[in-house]
PDB file of N, CA and C in Angstrom:
ATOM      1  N   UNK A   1      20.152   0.707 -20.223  1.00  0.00           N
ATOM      2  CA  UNK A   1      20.268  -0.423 -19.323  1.00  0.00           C
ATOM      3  C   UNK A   1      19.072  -1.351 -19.480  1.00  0.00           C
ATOM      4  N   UNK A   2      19.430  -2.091 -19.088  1.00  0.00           N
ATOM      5  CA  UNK A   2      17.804  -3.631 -19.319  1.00  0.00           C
ATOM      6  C   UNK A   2      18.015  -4.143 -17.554  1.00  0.00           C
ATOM      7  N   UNK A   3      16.767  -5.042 -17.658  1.00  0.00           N
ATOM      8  CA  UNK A   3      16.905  -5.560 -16.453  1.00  0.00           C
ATOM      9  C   UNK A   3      17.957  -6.349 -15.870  1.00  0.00           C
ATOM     10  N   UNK A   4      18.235  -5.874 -14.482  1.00  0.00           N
ATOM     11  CA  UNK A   4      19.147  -6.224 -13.370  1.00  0.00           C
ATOM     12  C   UNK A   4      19.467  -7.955 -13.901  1.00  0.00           C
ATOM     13  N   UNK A   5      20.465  -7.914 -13.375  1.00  0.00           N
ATOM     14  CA  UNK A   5      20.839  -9.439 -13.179  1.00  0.00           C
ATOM     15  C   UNK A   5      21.736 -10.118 -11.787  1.00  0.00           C
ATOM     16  N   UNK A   6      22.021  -9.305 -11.583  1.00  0.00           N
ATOM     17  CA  UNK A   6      22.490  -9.402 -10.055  1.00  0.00           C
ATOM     18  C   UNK A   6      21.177  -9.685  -8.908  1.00  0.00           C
ATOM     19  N   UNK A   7      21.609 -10.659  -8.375  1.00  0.00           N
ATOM     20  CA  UNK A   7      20.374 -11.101  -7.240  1.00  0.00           C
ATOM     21  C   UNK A   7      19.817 -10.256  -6.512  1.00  0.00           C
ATOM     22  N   UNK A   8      20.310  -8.819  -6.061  1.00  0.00           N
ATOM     23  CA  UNK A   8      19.450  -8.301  -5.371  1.00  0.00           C
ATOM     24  C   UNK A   8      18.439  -6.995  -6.058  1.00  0.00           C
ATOM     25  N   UNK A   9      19.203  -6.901  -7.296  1.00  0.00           N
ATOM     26  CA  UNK A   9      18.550  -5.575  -8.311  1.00  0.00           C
ATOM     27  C   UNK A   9      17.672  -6.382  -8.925  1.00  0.00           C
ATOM     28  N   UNK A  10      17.472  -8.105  -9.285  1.00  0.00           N
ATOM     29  CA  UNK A  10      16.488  -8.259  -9.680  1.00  0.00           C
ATOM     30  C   UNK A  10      15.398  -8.926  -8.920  1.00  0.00           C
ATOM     31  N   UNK A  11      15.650  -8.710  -7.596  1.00  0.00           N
ATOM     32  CA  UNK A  11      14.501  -9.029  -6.422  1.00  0.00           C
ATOM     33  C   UNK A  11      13.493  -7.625  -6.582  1.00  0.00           C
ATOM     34  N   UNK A  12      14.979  -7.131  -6.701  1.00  0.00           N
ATOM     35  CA  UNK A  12      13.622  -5.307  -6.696  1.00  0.00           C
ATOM     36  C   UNK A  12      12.809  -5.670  -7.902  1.00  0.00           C
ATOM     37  N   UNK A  13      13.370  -5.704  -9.204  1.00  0.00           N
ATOM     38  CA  UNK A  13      13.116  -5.517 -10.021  1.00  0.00           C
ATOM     39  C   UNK A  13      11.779  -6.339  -9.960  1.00  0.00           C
ATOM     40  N   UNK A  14      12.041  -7.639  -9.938  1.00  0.00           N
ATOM     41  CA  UNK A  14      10.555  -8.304  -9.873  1.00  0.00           C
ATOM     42  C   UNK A  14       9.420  -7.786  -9.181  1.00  0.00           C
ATOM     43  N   UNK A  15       9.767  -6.875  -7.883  1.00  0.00           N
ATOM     44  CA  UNK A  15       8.500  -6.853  -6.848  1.00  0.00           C
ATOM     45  C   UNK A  15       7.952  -5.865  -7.735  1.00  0.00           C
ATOM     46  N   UNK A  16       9.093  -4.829  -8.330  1.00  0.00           N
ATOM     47  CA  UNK A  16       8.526  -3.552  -9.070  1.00  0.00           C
ATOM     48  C   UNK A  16       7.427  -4.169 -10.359  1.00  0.00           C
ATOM     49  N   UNK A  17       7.745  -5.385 -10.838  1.00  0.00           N
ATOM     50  CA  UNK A  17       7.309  -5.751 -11.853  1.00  0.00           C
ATOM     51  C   UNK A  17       6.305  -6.425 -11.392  1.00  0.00           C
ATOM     52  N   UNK A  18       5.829  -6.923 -10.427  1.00  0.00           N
ATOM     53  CA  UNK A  18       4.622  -7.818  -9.917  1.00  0.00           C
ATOM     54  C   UNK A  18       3.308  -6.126  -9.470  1.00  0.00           C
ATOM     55  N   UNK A  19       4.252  -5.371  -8.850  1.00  0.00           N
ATOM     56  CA  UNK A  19       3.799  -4.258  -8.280  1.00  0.00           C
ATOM     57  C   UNK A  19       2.643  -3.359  -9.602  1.00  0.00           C
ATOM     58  N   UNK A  20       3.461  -3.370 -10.740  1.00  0.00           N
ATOM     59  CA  UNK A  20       2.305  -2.902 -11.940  1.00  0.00           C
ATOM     60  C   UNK A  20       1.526  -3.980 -12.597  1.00  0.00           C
ATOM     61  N   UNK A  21       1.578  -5.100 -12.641  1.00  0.00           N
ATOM     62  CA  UNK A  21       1.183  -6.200 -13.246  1.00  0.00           C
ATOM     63  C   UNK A  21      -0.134  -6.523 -12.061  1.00  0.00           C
ATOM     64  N   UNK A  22      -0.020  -6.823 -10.940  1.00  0.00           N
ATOM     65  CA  UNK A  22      -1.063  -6.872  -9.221  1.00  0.00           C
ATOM     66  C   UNK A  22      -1.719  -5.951  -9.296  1.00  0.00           C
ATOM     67  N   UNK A  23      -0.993  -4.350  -8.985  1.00  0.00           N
ATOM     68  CA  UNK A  23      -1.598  -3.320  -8.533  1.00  0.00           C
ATOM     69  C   UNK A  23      -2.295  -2.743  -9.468  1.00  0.00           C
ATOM     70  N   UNK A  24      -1.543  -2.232 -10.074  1.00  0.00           N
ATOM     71  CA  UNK A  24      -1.951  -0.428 -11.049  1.00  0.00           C
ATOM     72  C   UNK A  24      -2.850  -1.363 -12.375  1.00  0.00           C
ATOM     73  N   UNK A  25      -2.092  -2.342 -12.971  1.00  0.00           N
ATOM     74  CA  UNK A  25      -3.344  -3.218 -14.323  1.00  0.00           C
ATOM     75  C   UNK A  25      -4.812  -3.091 -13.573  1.00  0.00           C
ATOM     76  N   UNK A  26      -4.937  -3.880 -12.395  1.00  0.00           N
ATOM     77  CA  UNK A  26      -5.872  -4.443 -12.017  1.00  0.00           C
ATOM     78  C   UNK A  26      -6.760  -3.473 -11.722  1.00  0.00           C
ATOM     79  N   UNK A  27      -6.535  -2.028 -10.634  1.00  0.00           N
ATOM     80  CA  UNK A  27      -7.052  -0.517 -10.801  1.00  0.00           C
ATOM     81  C   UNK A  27      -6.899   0.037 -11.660  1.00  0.00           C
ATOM     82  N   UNK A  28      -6.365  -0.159 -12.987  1.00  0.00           N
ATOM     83  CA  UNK A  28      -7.217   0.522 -14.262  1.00  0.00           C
ATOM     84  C   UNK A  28      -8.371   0.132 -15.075  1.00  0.00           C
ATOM     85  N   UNK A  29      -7.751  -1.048 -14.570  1.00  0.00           N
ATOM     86  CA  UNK A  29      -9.578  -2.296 -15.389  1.00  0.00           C
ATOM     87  C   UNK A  29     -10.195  -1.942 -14.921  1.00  0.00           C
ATOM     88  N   UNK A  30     -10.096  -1.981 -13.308  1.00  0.00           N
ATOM     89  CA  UNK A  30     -11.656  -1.529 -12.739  1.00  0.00           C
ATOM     90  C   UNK A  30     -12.084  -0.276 -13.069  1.00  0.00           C
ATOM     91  N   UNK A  31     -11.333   0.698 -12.882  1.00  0.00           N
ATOM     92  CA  UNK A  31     -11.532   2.331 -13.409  1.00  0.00           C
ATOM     93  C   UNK A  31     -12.372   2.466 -14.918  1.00  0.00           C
ATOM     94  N   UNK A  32     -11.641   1.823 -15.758  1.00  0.00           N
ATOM     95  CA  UNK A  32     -11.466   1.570 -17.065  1.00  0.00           C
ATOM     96  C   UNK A  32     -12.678   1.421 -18.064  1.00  0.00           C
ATOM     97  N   UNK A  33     -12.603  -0.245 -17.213  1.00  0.00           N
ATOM     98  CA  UNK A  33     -13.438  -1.360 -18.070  1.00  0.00           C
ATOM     99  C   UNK A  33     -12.711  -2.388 -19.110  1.00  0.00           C
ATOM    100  N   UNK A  34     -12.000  -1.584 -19.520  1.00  0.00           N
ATOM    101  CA  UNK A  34     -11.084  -2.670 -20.098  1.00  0.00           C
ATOM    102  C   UNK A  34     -10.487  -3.605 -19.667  1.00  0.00           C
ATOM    103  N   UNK A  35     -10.049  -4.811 -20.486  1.00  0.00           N
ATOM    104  CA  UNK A  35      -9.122  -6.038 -19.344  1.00  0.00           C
ATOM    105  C   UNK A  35      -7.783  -5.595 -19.295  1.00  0.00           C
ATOM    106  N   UNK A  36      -7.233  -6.292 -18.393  1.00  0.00           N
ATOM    107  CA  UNK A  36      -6.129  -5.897 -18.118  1.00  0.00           C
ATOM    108  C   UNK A  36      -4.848  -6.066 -19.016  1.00  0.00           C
ATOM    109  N   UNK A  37      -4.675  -6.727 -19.870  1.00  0.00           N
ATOM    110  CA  UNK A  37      -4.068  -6.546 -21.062  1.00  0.00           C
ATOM    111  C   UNK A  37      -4.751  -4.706 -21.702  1.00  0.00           C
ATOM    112  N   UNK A  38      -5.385  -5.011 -22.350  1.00  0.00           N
ATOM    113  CA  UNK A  38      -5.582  -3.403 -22.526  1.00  0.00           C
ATOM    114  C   UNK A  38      -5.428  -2.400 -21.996  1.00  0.00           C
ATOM    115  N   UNK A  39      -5.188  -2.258 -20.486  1.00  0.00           N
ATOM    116  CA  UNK A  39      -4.953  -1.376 -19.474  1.00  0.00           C
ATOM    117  C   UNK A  39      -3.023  -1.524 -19.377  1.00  0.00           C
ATOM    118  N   UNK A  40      -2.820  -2.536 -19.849  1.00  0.00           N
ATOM    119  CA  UNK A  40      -0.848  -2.865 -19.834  1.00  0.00           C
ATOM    120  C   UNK A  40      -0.673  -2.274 -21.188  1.00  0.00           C
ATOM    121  N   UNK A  41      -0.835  -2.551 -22.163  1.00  0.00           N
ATOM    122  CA  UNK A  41      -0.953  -1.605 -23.380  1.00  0.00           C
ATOM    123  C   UNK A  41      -1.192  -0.217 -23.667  1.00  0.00           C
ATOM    124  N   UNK A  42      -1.646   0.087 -22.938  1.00  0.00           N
ATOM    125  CA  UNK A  42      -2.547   1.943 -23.062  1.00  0.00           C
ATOM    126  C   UNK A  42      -1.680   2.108 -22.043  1.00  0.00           C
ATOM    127  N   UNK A  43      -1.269   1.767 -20.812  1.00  0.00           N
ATOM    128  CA  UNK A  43       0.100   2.644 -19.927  1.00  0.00           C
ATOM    129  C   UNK A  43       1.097   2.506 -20.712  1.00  0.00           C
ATOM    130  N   UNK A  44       1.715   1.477 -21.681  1.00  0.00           N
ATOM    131  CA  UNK A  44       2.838   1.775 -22.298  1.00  0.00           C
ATOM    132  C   UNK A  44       3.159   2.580 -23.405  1.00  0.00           C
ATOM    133  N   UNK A  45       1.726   2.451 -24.029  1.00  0.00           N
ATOM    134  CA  UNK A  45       1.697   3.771 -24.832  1.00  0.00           C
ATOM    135  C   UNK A  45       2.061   5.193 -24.556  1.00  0.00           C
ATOM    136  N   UNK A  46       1.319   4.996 -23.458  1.00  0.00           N
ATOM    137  CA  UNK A  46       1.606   7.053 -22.548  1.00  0.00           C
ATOM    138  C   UNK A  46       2.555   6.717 -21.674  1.00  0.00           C
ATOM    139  N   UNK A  47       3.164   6.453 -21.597  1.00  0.00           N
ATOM    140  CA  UNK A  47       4.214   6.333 -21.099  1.00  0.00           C
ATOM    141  C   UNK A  47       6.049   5.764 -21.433  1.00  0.00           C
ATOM    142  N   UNK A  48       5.652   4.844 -22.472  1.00  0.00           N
ATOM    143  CA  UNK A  48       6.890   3.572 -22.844  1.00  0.00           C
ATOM    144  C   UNK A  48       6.941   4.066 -24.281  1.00  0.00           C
ATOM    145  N   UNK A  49       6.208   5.256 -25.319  1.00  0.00           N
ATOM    146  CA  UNK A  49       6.832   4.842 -26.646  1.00  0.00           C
ATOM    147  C   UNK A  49       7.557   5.428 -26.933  1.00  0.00           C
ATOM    148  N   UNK A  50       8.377   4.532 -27.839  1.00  0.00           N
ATOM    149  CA  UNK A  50       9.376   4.537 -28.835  1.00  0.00           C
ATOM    150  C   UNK A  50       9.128   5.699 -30.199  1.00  0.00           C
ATOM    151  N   UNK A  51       8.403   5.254 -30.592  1.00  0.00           N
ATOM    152  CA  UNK A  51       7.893   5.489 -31.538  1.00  0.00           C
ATOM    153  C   UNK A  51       6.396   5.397 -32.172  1.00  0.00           C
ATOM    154  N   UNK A  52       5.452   6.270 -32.716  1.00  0.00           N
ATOM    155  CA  UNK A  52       4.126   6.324 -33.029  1.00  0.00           C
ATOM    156  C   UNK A  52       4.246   6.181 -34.199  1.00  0.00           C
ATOM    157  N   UNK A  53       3.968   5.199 -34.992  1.00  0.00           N
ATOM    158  CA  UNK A  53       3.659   5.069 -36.051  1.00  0.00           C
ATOM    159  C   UNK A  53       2.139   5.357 -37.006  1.00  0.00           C
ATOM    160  N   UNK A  54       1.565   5.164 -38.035  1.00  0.00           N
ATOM    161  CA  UNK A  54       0.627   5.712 -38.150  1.00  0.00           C
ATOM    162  C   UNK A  54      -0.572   4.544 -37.828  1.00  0.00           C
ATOM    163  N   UNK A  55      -0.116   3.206 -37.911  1.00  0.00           N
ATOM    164  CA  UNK A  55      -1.094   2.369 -37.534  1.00  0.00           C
ATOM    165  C   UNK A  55      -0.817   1.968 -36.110  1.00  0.00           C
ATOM    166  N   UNK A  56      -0.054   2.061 -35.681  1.00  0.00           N
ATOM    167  CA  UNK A  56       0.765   0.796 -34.567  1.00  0.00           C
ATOM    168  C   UNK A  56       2.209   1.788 -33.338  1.00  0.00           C
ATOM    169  N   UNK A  57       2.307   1.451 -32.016  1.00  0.00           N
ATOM    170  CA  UNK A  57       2.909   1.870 -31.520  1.00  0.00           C
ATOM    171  C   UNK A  57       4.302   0.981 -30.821  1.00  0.00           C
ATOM    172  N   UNK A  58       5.467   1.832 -31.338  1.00  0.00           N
ATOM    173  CA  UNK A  58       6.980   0.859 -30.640  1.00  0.00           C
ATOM    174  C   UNK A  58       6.855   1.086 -28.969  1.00  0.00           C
ATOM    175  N   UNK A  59       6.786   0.182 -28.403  1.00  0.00           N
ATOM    176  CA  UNK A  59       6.832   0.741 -26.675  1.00  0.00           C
ATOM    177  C   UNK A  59       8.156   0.310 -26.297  1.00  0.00           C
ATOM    178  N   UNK A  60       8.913   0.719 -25.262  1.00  0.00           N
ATOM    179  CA  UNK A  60       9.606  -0.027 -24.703  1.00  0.00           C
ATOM    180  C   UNK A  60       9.294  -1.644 -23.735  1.00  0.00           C
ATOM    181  N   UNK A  61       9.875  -3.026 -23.749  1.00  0.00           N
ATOM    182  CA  UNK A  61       9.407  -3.627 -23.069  1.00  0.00           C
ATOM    183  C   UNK A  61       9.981  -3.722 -21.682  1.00  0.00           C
ATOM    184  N   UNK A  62       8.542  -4.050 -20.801  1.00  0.00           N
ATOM    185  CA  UNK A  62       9.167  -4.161 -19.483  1.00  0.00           C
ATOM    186  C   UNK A  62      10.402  -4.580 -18.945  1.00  0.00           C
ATOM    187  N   UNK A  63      10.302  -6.103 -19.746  1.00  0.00           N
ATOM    188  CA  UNK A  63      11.078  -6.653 -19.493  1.00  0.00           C
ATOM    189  C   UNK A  63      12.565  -6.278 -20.034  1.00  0.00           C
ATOM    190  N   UNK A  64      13.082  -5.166 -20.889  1.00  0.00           N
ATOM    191  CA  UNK A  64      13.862  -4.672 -20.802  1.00  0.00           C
ATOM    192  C   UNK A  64      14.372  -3.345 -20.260  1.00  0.00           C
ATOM    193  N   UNK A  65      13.540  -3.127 -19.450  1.00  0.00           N
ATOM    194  CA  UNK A  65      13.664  -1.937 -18.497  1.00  0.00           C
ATOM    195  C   UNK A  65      14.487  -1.772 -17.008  1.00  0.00           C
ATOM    196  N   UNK A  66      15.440  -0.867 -16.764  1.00  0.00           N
ATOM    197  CA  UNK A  66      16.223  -1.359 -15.890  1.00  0.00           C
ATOM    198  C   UNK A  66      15.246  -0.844 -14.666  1.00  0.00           C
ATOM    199  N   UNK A  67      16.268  -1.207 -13.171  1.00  0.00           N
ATOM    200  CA  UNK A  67      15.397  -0.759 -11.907  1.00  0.00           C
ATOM    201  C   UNK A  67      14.724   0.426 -11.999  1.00  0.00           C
ATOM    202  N   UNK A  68      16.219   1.650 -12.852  1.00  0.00           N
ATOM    203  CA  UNK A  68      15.381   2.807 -12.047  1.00  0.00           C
ATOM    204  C   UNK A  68      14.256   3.323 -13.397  1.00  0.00           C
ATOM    205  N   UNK A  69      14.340   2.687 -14.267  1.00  0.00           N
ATOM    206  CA  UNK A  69      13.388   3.171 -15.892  1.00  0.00           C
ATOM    207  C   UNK A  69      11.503   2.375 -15.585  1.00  0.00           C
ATOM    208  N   UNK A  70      12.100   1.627 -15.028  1.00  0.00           N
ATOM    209  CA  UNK A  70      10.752   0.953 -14.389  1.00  0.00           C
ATOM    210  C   UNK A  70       9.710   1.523 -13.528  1.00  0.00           C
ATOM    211  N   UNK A  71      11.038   2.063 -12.502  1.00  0.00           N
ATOM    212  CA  UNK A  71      10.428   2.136 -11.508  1.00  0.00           C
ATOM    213  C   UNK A  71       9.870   3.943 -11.991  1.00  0.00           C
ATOM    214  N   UNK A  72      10.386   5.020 -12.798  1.00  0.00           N
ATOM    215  CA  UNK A  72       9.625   5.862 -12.954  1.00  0.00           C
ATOM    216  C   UNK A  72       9.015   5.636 -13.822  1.00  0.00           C
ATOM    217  N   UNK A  73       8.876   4.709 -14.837  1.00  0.00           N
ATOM    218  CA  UNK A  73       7.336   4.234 -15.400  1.00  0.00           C
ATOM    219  C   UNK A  73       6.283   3.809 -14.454  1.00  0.00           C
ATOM    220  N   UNK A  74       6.678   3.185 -13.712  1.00  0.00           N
ATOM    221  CA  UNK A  74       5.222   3.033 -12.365  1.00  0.00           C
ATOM    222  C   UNK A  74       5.108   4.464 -11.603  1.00  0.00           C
ATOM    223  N   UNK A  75       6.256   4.986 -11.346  1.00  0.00           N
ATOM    224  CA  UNK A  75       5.077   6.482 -10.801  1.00  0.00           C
ATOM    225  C   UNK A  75       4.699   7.218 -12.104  1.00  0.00           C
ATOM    226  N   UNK A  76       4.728   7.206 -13.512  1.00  0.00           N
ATOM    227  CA  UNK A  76       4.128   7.679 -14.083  1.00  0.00           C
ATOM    228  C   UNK A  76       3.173   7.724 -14.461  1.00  0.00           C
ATOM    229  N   UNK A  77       2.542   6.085 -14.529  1.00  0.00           N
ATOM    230  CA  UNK A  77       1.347   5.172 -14.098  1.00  0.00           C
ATOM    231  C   UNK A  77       0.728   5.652 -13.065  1.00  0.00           C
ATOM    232  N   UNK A  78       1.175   5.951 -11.613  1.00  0.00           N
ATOM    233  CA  UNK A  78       0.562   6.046 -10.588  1.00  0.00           C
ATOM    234  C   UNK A  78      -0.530   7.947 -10.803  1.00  0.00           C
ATOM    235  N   UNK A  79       0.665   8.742 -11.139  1.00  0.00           N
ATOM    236  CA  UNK A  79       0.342   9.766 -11.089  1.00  0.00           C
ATOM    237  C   UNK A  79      -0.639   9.948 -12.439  1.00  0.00           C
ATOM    238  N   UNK A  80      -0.879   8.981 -13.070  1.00  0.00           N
ATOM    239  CA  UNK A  80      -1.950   9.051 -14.532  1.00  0.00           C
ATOM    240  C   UNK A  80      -3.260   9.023 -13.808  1.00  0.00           C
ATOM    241  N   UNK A  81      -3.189   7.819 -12.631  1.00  0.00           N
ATOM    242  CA  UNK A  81      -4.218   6.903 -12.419  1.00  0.00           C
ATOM    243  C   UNK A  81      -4.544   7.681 -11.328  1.00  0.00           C
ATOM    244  N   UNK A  82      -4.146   8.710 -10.038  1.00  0.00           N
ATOM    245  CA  UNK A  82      -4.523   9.370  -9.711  1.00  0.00           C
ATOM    246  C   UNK A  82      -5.117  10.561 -10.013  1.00  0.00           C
ATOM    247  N   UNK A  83      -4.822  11.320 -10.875  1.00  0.00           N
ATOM    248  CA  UNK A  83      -5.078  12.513 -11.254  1.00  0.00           C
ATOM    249  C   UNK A  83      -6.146  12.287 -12.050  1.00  0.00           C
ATOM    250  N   UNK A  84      -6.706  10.747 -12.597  1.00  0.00           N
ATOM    251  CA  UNK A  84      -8.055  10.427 -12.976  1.00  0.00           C
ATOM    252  C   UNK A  84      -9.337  10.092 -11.377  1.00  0.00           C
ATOM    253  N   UNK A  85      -8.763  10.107 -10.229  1.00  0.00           N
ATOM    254  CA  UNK A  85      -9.586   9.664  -9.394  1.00  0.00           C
ATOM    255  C   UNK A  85      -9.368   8.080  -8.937  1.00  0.00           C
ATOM    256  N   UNK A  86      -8.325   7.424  -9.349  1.00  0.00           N
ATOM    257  CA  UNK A  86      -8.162   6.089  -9.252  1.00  0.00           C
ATOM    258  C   UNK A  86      -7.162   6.177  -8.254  1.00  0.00           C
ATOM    259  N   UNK A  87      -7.470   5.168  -7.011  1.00  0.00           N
ATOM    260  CA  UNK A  87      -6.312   5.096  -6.309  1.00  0.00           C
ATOM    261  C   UNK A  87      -6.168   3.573  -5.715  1.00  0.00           C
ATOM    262  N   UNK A  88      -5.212   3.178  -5.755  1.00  0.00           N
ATOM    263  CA  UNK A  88      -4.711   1.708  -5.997  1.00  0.00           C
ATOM    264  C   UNK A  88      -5.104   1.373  -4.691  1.00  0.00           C
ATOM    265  N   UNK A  89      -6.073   0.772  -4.593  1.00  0.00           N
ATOM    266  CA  UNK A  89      -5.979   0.073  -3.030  1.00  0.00           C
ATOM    267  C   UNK A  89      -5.631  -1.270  -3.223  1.00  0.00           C
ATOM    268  N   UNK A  90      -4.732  -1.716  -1.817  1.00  0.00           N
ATOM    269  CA  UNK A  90      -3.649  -2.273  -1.818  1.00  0.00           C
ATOM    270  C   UNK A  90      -4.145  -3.629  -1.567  1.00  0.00           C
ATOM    271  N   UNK A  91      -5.442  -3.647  -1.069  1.00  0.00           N
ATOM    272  CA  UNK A  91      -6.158  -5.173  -0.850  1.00  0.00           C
ATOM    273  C   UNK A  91      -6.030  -5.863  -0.950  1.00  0.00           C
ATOM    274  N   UNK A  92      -6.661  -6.727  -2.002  1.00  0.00           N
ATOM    275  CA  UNK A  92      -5.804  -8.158  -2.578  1.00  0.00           C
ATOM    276  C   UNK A  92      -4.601  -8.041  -3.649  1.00  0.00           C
ATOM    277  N   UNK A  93      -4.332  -6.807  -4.189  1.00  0.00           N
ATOM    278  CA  UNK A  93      -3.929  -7.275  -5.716  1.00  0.00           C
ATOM    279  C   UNK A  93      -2.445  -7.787  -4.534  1.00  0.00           C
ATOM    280  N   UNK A  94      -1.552  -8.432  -5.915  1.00  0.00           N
ATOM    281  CA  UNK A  94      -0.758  -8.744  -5.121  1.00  0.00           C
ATOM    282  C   UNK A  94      -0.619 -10.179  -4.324  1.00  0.00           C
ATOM    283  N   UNK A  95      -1.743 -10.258  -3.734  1.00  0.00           N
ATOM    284  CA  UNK A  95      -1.856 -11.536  -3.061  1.00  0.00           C
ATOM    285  C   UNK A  95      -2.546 -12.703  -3.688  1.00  0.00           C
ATOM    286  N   UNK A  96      -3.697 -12.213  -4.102  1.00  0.00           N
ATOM    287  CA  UNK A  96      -4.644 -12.669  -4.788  1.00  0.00           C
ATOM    288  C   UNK A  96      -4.677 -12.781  -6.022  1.00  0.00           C
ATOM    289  N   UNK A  97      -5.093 -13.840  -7.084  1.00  0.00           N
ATOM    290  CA  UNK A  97      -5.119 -13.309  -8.716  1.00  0.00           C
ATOM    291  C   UNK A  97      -5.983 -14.457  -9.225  1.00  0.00           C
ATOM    292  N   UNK A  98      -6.649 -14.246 -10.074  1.00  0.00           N
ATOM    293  CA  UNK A  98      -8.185 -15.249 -10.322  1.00  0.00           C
ATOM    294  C   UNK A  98      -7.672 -16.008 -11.815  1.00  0.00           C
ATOM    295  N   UNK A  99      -8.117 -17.412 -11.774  1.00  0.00           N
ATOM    296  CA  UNK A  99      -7.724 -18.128 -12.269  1.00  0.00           C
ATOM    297  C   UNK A  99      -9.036 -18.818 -13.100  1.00  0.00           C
ATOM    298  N   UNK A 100      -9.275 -18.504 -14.314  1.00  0.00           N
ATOM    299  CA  UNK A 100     -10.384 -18.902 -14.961  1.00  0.00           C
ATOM    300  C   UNK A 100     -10.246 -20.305 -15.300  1.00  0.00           C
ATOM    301  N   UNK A 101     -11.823 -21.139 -15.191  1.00  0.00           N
ATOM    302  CA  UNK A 101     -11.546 -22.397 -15.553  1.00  0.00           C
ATOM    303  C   UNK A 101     -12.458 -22.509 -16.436  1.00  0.00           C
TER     304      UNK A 101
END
């Protein structure tokens, strides 16, 4: 399945998709150190591949991920990022997002 297209599976779908992109990126950078591109990359690795190649990794993309493939890729995320000591506080991400000039 790929993402919803019906108006209300892809309301979920988006919040689910704002929900790792706000939340869990932003508490792995900080955890991390890495930016948050690198922290969206390294969860899809352990989590999304396809295939390991010897240089390079196939992930699945988000954006073709249906509600419920998503949504246990974010608790798989969650339960990575806990079991390291990281726990998503809910603060700004989400609301807030910084805009370099």
């Amino acid at each position: 399945m790929s993402k919803p297209i019906d108006p209300i599976g892809l309301d979920k779908w988006k919040k689910q998709n704002s929900y790792f992109h706000r939340s869990i990126c932003p508490a792995y950078s900080e955890y991390s150190g890495m930016d948050e591109k690198e922290c969206k990359d390294d969860l899809l690795i352990r989590f999304a591949c396809v295939i390991e190649n010897s240089n390079d990794f196939e992930v699945e993309r988000i954006s073709g991920m249906s509600n419920a493939r998503l949504a246990k890729f974010i608790e798989d995320c969650q339960h990575f990022l806990t079991s390291h000591g990281v726990y998503i506080n809910e603060r700004n991400y989400g609301k807030t997002k910084t805009i370099k000039i």
